[in-house]
C-alpha atoms as a PDB file:
ATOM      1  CA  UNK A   1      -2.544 -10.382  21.530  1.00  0.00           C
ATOM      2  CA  UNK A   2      -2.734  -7.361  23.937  1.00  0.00           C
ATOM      3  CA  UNK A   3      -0.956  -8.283  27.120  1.00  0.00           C
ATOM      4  CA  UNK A   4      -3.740  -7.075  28.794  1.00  0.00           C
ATOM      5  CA  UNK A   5      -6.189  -9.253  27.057  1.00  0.00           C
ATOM      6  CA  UNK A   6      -3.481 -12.241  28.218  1.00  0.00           C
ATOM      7  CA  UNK A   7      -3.800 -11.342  31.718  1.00  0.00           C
ATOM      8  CA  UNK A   8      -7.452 -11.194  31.831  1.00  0.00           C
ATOM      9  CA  UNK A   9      -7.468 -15.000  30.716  1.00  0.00           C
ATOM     10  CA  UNK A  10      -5.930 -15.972  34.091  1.00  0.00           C
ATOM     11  CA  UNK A  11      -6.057 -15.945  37.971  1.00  0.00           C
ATOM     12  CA  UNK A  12      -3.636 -16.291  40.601  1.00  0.00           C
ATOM     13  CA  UNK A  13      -2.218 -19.354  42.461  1.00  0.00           C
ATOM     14  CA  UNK A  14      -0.672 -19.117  46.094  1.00  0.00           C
ATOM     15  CA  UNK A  15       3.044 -20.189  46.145  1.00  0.00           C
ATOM     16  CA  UNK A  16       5.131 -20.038  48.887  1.00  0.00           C
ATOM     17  CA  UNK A  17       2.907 -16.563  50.156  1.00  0.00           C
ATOM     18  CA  UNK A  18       3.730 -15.516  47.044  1.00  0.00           C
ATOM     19  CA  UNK A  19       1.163 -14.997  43.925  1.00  0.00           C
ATOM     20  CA  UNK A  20       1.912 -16.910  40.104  1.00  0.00           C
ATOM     21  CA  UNK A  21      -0.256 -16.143  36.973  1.00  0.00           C
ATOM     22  CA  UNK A  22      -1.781 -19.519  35.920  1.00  0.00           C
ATOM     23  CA  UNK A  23      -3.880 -19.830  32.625  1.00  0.00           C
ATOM     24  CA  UNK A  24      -6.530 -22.586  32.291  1.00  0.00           C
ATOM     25  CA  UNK A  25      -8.596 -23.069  29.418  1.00  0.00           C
ATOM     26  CA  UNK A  26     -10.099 -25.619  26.852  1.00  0.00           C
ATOM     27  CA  UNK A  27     -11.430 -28.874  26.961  1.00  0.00           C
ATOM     28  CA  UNK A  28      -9.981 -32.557  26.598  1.00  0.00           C
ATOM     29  CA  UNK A  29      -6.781 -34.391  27.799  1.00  0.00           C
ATOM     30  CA  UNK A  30      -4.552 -32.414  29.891  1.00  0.00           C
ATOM     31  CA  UNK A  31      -1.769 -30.310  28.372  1.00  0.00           C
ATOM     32  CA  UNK A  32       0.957 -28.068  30.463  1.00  0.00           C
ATOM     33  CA  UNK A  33       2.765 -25.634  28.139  1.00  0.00           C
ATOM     34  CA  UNK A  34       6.260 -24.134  30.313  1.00  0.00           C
ATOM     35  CA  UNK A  35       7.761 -20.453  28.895  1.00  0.00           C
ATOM     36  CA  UNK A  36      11.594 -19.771  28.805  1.00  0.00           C
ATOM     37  CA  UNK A  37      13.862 -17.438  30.586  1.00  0.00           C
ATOM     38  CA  UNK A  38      13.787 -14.168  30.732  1.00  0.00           C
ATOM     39  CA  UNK A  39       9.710 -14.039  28.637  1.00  0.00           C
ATOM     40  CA  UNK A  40       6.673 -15.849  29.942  1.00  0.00           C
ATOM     41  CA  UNK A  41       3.488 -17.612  29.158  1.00  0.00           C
ATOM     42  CA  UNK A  42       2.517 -15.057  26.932  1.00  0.00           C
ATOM     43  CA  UNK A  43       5.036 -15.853  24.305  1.00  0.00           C
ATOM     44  CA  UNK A  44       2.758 -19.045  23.794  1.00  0.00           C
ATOM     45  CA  UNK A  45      -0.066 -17.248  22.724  1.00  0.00           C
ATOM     46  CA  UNK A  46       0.095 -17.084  19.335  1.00  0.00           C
ATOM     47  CA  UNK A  47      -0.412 -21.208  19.492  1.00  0.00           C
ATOM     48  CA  UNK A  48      -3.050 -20.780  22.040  1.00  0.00           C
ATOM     49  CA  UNK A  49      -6.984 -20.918  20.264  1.00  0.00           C
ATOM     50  CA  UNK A  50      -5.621 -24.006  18.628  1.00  0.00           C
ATOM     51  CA  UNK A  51      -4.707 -25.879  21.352  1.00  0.00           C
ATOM     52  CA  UNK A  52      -7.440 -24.885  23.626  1.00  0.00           C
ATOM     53  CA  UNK A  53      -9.434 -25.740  20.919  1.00  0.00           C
ATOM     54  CA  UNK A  54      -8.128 -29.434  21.072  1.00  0.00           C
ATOM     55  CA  UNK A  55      -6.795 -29.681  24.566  1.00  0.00           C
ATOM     56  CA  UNK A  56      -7.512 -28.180  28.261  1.00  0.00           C
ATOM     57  CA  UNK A  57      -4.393 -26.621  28.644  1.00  0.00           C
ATOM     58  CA  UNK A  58      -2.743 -25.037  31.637  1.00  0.00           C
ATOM     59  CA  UNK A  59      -0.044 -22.339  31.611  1.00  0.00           C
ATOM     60  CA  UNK A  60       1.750 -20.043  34.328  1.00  0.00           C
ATOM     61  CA  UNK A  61       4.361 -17.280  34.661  1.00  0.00           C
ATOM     62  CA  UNK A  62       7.044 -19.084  37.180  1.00  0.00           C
ATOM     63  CA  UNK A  63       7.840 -16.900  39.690  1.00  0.00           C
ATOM     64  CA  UNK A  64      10.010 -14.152  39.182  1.00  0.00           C
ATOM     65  CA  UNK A  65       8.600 -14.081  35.467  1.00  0.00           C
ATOM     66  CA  UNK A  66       5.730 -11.958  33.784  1.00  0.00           C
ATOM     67  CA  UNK A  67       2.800 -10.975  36.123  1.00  0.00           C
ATOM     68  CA  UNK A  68       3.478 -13.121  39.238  1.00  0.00           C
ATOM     69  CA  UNK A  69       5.722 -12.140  42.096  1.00  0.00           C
ATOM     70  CA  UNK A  70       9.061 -11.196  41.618  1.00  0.00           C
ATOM     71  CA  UNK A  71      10.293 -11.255  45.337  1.00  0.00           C
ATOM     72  CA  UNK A  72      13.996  -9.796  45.325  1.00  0.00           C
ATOM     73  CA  UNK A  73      15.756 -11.766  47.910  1.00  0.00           C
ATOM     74  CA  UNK A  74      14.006 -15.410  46.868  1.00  0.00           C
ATOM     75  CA  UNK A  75      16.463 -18.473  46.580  1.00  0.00           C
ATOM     76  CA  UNK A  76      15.400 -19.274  42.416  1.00  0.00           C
ATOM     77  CA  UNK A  77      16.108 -23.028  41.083  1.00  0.00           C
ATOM     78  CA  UNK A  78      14.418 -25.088  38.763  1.00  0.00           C
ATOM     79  CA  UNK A  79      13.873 -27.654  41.454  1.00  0.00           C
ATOM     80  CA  UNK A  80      11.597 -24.993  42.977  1.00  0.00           C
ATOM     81  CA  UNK A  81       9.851 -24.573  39.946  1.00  0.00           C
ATOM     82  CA  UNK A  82       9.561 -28.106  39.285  1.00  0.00           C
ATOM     83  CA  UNK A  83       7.925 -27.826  43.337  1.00  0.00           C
ATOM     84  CA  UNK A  84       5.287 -25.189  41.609  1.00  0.00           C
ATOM     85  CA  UNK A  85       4.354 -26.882  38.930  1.00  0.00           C
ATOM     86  CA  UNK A  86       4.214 -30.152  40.994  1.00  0.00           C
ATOM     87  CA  UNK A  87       1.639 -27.940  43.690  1.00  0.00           C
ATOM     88  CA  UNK A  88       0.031 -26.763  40.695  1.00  0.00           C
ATOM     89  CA  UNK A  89      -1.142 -29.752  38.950  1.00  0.00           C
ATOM     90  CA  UNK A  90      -2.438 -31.297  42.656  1.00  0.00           C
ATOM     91  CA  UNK A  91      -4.368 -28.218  43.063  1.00  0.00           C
ATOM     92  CA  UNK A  92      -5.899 -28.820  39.580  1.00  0.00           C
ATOM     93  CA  UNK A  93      -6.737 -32.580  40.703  1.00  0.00           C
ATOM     94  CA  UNK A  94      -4.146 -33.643  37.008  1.00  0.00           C
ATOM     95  CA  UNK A  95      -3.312 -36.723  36.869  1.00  0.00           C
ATOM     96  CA  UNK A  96      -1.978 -37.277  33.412  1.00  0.00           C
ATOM     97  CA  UNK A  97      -0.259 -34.467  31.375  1.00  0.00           C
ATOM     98  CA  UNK A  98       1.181 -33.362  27.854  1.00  0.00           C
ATOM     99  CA  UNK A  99       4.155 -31.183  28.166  1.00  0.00           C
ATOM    100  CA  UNK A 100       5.532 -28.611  25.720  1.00  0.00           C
ATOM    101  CA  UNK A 101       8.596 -26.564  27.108  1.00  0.00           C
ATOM    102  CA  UNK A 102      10.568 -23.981  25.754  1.00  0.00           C
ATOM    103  CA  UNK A 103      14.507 -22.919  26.774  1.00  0.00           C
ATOM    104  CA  UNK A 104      14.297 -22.566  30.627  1.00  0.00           C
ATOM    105  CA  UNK A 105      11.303 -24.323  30.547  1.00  0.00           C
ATOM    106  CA  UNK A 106      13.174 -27.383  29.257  1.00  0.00           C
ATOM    107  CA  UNK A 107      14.906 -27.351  32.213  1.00  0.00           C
ATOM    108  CA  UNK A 108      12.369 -27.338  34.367  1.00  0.00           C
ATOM    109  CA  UNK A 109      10.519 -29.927  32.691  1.00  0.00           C
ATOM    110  CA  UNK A 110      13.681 -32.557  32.869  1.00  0.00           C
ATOM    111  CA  UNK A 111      13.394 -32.503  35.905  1.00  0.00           C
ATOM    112  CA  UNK A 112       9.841 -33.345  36.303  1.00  0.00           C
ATOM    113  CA  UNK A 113      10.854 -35.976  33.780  1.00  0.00           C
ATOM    114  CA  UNK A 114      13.486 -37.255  36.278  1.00  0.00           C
ATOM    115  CA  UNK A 115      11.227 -37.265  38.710  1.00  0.00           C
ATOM    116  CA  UNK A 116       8.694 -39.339  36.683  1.00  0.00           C
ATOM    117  CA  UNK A 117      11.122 -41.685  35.728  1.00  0.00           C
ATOM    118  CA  UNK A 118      12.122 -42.203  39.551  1.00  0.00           C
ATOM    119  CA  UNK A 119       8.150 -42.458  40.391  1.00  0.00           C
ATOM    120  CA  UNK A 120       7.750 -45.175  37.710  1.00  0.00           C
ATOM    121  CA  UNK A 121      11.055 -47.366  39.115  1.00  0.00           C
ATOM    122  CA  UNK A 122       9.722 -47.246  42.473  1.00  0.00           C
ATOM    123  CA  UNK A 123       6.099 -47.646  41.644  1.00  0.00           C
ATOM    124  CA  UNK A 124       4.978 -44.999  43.139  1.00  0.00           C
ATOM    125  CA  UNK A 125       2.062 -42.579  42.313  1.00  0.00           C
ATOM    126  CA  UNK A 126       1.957 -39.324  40.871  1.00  0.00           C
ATOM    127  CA  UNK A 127       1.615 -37.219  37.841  1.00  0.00           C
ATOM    128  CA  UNK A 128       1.718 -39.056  34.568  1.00  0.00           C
ATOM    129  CA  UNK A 129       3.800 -37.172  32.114  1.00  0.00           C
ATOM    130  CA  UNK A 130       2.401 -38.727  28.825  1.00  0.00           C
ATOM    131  CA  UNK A 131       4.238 -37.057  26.733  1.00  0.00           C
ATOM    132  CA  UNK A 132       7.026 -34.448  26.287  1.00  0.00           C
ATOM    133  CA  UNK A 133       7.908 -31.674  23.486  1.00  0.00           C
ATOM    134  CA  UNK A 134      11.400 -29.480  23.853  1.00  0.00           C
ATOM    135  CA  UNK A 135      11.787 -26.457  21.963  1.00  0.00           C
ATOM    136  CA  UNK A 136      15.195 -24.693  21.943  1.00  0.00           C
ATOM    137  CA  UNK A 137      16.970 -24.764  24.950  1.00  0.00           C
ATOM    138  CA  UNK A 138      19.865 -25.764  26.914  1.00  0.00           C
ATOM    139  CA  UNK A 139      19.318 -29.396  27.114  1.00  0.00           C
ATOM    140  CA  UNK A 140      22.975 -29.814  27.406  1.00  0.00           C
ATOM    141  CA  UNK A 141      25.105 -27.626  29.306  1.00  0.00           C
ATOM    142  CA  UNK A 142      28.462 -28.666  26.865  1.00  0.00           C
ATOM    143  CA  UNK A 143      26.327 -27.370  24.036  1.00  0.00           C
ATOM    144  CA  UNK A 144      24.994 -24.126  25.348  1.00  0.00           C
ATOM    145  CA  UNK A 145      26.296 -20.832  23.899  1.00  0.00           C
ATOM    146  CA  UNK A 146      24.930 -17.887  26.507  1.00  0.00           C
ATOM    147  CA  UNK A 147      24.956 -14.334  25.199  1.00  0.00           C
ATOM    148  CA  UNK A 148      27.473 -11.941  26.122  1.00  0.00           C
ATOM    149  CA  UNK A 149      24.633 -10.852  28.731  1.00  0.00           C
ATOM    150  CA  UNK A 150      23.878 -14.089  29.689  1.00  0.00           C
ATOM    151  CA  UNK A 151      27.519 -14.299  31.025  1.00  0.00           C
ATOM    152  CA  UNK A 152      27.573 -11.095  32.323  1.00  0.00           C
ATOM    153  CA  UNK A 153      24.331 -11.271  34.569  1.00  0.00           C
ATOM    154  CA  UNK A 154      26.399 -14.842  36.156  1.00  0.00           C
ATOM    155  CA  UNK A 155      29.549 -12.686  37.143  1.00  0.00           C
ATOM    156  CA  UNK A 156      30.004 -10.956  40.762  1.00  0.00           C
ATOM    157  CA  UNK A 157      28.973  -7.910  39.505  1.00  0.00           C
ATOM    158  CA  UNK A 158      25.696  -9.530  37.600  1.00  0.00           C
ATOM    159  CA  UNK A 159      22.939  -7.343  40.050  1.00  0.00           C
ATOM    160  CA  UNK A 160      24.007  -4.215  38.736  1.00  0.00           C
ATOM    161  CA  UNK A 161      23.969  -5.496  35.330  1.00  0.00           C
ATOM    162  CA  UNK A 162      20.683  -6.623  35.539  1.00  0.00           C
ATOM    163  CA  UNK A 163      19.627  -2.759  37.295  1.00  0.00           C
ATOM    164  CA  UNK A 164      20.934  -1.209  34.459  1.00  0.00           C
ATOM    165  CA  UNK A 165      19.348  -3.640  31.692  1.00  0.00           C
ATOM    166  CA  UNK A 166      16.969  -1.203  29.326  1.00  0.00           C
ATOM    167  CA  UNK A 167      14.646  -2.051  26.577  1.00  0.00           C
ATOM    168  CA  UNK A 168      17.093  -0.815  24.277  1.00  0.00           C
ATOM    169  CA  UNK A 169      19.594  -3.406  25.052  1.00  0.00           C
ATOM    170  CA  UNK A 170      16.858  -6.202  24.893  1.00  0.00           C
ATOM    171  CA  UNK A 171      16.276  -5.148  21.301  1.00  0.00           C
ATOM    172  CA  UNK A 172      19.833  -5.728  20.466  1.00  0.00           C
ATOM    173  CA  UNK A 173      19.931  -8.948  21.717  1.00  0.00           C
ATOM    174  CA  UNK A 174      16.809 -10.314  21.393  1.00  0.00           C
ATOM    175  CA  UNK A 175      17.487  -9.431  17.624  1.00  0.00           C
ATOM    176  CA  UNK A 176      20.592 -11.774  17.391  1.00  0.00           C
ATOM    177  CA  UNK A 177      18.894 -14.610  18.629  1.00  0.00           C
ATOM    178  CA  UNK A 178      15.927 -14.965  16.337  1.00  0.00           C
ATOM    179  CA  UNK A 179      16.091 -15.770  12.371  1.00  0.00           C
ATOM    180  CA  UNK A 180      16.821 -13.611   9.519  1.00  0.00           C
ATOM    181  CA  UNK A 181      13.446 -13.992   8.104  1.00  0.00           C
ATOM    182  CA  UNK A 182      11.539 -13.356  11.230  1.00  0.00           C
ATOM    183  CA  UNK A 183      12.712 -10.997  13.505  1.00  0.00           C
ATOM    184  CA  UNK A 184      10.607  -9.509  16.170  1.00  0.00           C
ATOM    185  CA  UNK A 185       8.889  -6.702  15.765  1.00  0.00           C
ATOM    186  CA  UNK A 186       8.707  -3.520  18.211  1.00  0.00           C
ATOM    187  CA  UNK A 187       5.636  -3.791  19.160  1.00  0.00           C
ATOM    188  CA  UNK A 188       6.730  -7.299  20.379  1.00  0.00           C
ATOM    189  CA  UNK A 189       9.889  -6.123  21.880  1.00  0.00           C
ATOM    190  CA  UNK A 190       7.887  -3.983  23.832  1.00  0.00           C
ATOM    191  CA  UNK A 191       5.693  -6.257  25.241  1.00  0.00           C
ATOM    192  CA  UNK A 192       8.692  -8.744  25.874  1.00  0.00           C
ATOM    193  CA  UNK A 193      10.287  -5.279  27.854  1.00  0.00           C
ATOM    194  CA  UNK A 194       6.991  -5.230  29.935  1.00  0.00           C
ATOM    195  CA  UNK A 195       6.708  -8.350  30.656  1.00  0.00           C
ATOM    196  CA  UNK A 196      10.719  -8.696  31.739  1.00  0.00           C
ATOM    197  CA  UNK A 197      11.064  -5.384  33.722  1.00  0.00           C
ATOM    198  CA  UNK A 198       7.130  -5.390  35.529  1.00  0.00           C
ATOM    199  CA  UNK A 199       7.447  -5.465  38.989  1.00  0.00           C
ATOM    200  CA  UNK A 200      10.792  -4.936  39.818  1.00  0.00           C
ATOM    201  CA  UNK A 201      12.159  -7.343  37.440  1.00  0.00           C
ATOM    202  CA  UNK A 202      15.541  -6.083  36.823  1.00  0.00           C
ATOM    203  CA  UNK A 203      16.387  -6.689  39.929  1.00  0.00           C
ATOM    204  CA  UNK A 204      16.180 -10.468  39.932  1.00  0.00           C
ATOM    205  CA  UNK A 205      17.856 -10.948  36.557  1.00  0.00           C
ATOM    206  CA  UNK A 206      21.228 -11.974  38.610  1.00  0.00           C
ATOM    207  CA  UNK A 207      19.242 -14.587  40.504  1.00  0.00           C
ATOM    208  CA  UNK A 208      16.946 -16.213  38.065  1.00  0.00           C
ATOM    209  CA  UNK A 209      20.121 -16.628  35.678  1.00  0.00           C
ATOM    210  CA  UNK A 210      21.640 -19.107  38.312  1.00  0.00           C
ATOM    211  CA  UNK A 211      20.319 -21.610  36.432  1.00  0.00           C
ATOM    212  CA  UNK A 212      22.889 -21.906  34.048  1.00  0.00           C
ATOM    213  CA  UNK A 213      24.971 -23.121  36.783  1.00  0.00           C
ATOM    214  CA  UNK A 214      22.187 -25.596  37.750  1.00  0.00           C
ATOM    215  CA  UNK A 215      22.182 -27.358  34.356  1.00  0.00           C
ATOM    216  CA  UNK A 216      25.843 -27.978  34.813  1.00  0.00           C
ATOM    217  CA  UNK A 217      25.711 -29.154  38.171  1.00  0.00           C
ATOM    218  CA  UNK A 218      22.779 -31.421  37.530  1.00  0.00           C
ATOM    219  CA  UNK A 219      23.757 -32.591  33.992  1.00  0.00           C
ATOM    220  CA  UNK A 220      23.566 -36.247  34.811  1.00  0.00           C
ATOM    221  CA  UNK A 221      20.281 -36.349  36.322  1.00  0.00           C
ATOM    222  CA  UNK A 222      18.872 -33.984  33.645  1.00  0.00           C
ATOM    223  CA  UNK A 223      20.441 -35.613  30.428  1.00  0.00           C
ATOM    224  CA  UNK A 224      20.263 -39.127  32.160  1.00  0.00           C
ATOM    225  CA  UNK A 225      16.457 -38.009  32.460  1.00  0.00           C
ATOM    226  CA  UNK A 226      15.862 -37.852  28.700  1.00  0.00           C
ATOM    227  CA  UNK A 227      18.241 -41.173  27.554  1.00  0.00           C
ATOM    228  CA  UNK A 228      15.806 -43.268  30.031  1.00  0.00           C
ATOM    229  CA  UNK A 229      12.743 -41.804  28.823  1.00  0.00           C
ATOM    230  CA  UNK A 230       9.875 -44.301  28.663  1.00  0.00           C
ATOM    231  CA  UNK A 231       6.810 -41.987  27.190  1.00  0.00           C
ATOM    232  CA  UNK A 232       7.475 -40.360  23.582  1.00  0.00           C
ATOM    233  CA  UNK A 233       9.809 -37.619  23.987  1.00  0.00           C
ATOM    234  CA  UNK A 234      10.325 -34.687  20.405  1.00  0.00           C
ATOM    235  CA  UNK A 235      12.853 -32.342  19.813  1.00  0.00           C
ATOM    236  CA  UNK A 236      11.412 -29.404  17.495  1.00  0.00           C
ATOM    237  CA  UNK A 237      14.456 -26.788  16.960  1.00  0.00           C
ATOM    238  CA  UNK A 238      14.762 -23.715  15.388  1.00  0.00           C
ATOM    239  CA  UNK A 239      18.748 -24.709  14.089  1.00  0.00           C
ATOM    240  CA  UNK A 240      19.573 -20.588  12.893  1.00  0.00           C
ATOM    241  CA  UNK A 241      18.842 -20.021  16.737  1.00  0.00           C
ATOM    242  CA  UNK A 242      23.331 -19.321  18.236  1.00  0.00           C
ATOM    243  CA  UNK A 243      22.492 -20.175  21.811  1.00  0.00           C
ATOM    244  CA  UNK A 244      20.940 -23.776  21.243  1.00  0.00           C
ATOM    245  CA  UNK A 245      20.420 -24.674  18.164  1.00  0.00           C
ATOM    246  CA  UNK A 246      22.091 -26.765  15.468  1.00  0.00           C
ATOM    247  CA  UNK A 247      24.968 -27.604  17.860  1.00  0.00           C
ATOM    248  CA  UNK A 248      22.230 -28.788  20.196  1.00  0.00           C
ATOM    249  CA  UNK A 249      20.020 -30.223  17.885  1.00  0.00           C
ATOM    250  CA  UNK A 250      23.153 -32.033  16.583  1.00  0.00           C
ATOM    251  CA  UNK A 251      24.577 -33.247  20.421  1.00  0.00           C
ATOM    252  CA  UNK A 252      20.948 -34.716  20.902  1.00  0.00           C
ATOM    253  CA  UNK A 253      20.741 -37.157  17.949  1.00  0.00           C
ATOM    254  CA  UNK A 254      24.621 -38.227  19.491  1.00  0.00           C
ATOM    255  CA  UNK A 255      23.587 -39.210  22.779  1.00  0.00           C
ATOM    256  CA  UNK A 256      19.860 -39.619  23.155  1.00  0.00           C
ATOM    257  CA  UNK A 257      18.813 -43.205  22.230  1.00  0.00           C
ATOM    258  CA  UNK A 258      15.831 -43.093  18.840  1.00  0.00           C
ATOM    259  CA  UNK A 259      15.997 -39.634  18.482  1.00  0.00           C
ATOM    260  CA  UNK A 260      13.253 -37.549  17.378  1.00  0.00           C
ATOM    261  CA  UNK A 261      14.306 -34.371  16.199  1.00  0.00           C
ATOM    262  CA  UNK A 262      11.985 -32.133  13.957  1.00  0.00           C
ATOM    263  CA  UNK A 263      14.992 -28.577  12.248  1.00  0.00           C
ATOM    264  CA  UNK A 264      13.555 -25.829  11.321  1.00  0.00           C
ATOM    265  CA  UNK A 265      15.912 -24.102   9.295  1.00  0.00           C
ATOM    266  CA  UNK A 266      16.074 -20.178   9.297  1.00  0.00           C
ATOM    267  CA  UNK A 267      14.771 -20.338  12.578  1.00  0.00           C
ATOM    268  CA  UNK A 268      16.087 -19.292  15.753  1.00  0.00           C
ATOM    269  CA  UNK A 269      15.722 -19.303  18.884  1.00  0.00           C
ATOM    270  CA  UNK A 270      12.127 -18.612  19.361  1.00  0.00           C
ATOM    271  CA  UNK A 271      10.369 -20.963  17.238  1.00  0.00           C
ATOM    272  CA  UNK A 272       7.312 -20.560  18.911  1.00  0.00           C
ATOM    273  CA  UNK A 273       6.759 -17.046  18.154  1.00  0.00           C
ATOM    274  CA  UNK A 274       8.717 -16.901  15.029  1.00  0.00           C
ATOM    275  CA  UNK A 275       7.078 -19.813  13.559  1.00  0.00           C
ATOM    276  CA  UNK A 276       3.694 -20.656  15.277  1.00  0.00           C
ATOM    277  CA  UNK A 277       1.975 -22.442  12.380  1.00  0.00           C
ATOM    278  CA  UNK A 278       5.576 -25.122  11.875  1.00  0.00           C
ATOM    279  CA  UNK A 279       5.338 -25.362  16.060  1.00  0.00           C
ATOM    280  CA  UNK A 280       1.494 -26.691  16.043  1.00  0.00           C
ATOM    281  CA  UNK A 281       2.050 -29.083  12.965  1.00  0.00           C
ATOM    282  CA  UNK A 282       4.683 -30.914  14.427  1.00  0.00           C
ATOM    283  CA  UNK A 283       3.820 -30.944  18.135  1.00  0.00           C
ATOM    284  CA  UNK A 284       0.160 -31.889  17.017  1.00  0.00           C
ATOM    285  CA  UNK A 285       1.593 -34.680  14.813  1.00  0.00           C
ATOM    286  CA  UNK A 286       3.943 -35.868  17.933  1.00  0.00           C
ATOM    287  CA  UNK A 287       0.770 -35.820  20.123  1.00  0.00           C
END
């Protein structure tokens, strides 16, 4: 799908005096899909007509990402996207959601599982999270392996990095993080370049990569927020995928109690645009 085609699907919700790309189509019980770091909500929409078809799902760009707002000198945390999506879903009068989450995305959405699970202990209202699908990501900061870039971008000298970042050198690495059989092509790359350096994008690289950090210093409320789950909770991993796969895949059957953990070998790290078709079996099944 054309990016432009994407954007024409969606409108633009007020954050903060600052403007995020929300998508909101089908009919049926509630579904919120969440995109991973550095893409956006576009890399979902190769899954899209069948879920719509199914399911009224809602989507976004979190800010800094895709087409919303990219403001240079904003403070980025999940627990301010967690705030979004939380203003969000009151502004779309939700009360009960399906969530499917990729890599930073995962993030994000353990914490709005933490904050479920607090809402249920204290009985107190709120959004319902019925449900919740991961796809790779760093679920567990011991088991994350960060690209050389990923590093780099984290370091003191990280905003020049990020300045300097070209399409070129997405290629490269985008390349060693998806599966031998299904590497992206080009014409995807480019869009993925587009999408990444819109808007002054480069220029935030250094702060949106902060949360790497985050998952360490929140480990126990974010892994503590999957073990005392209480709504059915999936795992779908591409294992071929170096920064989060097998090794995570792995860690989570070790520590998280009735595991349910769908591998998809030869896979990596974008299983939801390198294997679209596997994705929508077994989240479908799950739901």
């Amino acid at each position: 799908m054309e990016l432009a085609t994407w954007e024409n699907k969606g409108e633009y919700f007020d954050y903060k005096s600052h403007q995020v790309f929300t998508i909101d189509e089908g009919q049926g019980e509630d579904m919120l899909l969440i995109h991973g770091f550095p893409t956006a909500s576009w890399d979902w929409w190769q899954m899209w007509d069948t879920l719509t078809a199914q399911y009224r799902v809602l989507t976004l760009d979190m800010l800094g990402f895709g087409f919303s707002d990219k403001p240079r000198g904003y403070p980025y945390s999940i627990l301010d996207q967690a705030d979004l999506i939380e203003q969000l879903l009151a502004a779309k009068h939700i009360k009960t959601i399906k969530i499917l989450s990729h890599d930073y995305g995962d993030t994000v959405a353990q914490e709005l599982l933490a904050r479920f699970n607090e809402r249920i202990h204290k009985g107190e209202n709120g959004v319902v999270i019925a449900s919740l699908c991961f796809l790779n990501g760093g679920l567990f900061p011991e088991t994350h392996q960060p690209l050389f870039i990923q590093k780099v971008l984290m370091s003191p000298v990280g905003g020049i990095v990020g300045r300097l970042f070209s399409r070129k050198k997405l290629g490269q690495n985008f390349k060693k993080i998806f599966g031998p059989n299904t590497q992206p092509s080009e014409a995807e790359l480019d869009k993925f370049w587009k999408l990444i350096s819109g808007n002054g994008g480069r220029h935030i690289f250094h702060r949106l990569i902060r949360y790497m950090q985050e998952r360490r210093d929140h480990r126990a409320r974010w892994v503590g927020a999957i073990q005392q789950a209480t709504i059915p909770v999936r795992l779908i991993n591409g294992v071929y995928d170096p920064i989060s796969g097998q090794q995570m895949a792995d860690r989570y059957q070790e520590i998280i109690p009735n595991p349910d953990v769908i591998e998809l070998k030869d896979i990596g790290h974008f299983p939801l645009i390198e294997a679209p078709d596997l994705v929508l079996k077994h989240y479908l099944e799950f739901v």
